[in-house]
Protein backbone atom coordinates (compact mmCIF):
# COMPACT_ATOMS: atom_id res chain seq x y z
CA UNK A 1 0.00 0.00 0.00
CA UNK A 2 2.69 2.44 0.69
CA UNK A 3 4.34 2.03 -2.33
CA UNK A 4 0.80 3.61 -3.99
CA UNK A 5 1.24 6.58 -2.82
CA UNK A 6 4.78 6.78 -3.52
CA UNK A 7 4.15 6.30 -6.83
CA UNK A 8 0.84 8.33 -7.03
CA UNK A 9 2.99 11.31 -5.48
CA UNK A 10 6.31 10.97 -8.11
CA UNK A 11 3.33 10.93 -10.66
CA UNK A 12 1.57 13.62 -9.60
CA UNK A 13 5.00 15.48 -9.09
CA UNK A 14 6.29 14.75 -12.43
CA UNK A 15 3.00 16.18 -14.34
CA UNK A 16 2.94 19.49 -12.23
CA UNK A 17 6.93 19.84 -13.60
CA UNK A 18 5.96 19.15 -16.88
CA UNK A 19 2.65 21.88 -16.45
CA UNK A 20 5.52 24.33 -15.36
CA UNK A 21 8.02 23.68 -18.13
CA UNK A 22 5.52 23.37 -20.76
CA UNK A 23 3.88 27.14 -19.09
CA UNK A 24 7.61 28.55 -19.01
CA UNK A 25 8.35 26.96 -23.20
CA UNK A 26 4.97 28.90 -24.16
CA UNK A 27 5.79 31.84 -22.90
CA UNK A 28 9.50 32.18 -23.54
CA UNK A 29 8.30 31.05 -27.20
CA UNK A 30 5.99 34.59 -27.46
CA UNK A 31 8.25 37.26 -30.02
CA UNK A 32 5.99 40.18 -29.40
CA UNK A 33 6.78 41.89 -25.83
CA UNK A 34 3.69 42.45 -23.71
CA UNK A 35 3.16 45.93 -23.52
CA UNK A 36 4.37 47.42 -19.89
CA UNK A 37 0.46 48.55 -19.18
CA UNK A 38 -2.77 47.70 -20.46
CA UNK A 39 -3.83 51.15 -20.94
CA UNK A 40 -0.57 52.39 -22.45
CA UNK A 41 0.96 51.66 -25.54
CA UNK A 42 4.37 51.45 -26.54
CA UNK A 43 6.27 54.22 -28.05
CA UNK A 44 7.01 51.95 -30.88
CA UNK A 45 3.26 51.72 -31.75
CA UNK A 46 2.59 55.13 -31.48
CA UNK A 47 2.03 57.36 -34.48
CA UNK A 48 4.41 59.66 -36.00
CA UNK A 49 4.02 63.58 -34.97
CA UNK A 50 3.05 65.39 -37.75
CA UNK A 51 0.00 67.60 -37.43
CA UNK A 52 -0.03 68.11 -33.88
CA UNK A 53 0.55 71.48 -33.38
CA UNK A 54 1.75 72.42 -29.56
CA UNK A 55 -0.84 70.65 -27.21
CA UNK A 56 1.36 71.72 -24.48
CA UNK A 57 0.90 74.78 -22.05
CA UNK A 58 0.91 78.24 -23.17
CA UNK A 59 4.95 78.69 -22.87
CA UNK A 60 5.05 75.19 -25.22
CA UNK A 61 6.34 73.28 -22.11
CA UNK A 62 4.48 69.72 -22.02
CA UNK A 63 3.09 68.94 -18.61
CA UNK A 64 4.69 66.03 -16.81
């Protein structure tokens, strides 16, 4: 009977390493970065500046 669960628990031990390799290969496999906030995109995917025309304060500064 013992050796049941001794084999039960390597089983059980071997599938949750295999979940967490298999998690860690799927997401070391992505090539596109998630971006650093859901609400934010990166600068990369941003458009280019032309037409806006000073949206900053009245001296031109940009508030921070």
């Amino acid at each position: 009977m013992p050796n049941k669960y001794l084999l039960l628990i390597a089983v059980a031990s071997a599938a949750a390493m295999s979940a967490v390799a298999a998690v860690f290969v799927v997401r070391r496999s992505r090539t596109e970065l998630p971006p650093v906030s859901p609400t934010v995109p990166r600068v990369d995917n941003l458009g280019s500046a032309d037409g806006i025309v000073n949206q900053g304060t009245a001296g031109g500064d940009v508030a921070l």
